[in-house]
C-alpha atoms as a PDB file:
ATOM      1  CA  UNK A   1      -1.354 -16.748 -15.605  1.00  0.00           C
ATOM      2  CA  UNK A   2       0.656 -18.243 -12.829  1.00  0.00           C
ATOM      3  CA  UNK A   3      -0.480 -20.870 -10.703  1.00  0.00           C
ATOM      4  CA  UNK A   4      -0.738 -18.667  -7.720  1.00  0.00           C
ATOM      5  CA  UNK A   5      -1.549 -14.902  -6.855  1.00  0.00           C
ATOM      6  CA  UNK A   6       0.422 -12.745  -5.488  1.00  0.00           C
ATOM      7  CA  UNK A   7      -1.409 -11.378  -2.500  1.00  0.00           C
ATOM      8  CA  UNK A   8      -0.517  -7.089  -2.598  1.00  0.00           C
ATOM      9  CA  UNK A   9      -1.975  -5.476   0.494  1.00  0.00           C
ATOM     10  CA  UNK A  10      -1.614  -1.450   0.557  1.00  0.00           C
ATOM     11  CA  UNK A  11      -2.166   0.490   3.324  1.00  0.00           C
ATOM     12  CA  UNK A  12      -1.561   4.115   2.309  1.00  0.00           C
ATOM     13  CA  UNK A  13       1.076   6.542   2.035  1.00  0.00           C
ATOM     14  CA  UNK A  14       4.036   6.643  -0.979  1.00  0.00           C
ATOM     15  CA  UNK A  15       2.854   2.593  -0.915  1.00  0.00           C
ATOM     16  CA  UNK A  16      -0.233   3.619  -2.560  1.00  0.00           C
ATOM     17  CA  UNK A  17       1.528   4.904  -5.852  1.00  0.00           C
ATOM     18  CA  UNK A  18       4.055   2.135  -6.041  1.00  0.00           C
ATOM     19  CA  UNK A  19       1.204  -0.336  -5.564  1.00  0.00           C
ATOM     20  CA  UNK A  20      -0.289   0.959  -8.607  1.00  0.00           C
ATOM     21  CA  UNK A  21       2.517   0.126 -10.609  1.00  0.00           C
ATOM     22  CA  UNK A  22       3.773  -3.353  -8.993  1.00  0.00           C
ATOM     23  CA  UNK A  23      -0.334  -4.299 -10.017  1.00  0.00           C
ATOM     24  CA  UNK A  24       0.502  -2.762 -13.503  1.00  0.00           C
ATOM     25  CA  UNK A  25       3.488  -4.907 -13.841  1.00  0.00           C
ATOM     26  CA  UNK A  26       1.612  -8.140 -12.295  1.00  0.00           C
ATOM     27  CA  UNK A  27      -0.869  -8.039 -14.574  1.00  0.00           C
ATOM     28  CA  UNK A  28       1.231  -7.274 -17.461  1.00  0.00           C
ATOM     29  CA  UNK A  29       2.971 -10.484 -16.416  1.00  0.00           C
ATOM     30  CA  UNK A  30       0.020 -12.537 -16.396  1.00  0.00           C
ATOM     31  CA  UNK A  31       0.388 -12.517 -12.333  1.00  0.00           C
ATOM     32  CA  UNK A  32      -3.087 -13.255 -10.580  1.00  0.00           C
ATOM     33  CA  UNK A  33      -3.209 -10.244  -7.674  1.00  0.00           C
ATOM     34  CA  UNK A  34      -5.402 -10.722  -5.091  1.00  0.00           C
ATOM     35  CA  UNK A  35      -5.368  -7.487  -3.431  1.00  0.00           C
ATOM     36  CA  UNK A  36      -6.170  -5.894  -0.321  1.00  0.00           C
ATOM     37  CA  UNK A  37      -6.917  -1.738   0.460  1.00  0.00           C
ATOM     38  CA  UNK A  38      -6.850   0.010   3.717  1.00  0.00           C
ATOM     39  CA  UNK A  39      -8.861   3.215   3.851  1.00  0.00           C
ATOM     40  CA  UNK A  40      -6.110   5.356   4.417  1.00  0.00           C
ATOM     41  CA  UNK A  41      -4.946   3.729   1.250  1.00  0.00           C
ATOM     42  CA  UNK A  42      -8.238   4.287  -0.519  1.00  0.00           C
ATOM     43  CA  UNK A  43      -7.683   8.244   0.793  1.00  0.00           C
ATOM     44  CA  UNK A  44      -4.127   8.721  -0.251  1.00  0.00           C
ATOM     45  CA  UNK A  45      -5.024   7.056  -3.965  1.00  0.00           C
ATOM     46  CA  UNK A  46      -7.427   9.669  -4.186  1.00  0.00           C
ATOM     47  CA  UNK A  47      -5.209  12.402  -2.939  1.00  0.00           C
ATOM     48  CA  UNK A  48      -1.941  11.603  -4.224  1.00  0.00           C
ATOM     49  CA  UNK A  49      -2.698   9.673  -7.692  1.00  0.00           C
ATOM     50  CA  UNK A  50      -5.825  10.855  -8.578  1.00  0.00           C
ATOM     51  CA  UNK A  51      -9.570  10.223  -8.288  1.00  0.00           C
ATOM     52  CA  UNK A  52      -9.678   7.548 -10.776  1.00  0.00           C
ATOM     53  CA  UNK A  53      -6.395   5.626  -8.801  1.00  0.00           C
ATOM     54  CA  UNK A  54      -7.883   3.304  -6.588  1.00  0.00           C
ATOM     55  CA  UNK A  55     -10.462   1.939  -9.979  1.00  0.00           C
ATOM     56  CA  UNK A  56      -7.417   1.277 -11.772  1.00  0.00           C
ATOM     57  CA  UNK A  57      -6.076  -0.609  -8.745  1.00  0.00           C
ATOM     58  CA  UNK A  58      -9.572  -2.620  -9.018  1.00  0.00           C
ATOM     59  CA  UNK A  59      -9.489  -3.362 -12.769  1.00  0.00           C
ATOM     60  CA  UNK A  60      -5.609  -4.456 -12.336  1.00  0.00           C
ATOM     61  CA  UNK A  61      -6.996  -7.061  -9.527  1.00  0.00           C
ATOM     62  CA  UNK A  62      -8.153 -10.490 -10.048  1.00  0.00           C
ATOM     63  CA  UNK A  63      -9.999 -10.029  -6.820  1.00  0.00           C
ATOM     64  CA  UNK A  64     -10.347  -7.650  -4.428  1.00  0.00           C
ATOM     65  CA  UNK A  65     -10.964  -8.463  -0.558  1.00  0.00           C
ATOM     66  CA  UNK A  66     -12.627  -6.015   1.550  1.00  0.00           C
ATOM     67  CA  UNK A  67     -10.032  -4.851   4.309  1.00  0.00           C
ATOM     68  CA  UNK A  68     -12.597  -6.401   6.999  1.00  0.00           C
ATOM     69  CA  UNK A  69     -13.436  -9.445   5.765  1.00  0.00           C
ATOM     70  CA  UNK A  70     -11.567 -12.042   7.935  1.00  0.00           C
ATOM     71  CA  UNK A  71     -13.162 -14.849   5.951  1.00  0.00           C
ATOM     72  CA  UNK A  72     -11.208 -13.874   3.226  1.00  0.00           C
ATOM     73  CA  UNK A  73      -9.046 -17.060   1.368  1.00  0.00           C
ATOM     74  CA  UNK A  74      -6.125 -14.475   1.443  1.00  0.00           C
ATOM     75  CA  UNK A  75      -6.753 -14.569   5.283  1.00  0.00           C
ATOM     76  CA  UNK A  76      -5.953 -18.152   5.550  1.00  0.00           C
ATOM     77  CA  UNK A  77      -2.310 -18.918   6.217  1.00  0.00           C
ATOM     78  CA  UNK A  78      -2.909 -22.026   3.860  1.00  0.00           C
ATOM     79  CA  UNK A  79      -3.627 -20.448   1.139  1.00  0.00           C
ATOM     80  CA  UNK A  80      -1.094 -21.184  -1.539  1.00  0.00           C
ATOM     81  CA  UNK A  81       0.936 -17.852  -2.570  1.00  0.00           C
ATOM     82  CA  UNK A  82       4.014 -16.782  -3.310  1.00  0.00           C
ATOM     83  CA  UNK A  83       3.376 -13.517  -1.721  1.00  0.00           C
END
């Protein structure tokens, strides 16, 4: 694993899908993701990829932040990633 995450935030559309596969490549890198969904995103997952899309995108992510949470260490503009 690399020292630090990359931080993927989607937020719908033909992002959703490529999302997807940029957290199937992370993690077949050994690449931390710390990822972030917008509800649209959670919607076109569903519609576009499938119903089973967005828990894929969950089992791919070392964390998951909930889009509101503004506590969040990804929220921080210390925290240490290269993006």
């Amino acid at each position: 694993m690399s020292a630090a995450p990359v931080i993927l935030g989607v937020s719908g559309a033909s992002g959703a899908a490529i999302a997807l596969r940029l957290a199937e490549l992370l993690n077949a890198a050994g690449v931390r993701v710390e990822l972030i969904v917008t509800r649209g995103a959670e919607r076109t997952l569903d519609e576009e990829v499938g119903p089973d899309a967005l828990a894929r995108l969950d089992r791919l992510a070392t964390r998951r932040h909930a889009i509101d949470d503004l506590g969040a260490t990804v929220a921080s503009g210390s925290y240490p990633s290269p993006g």
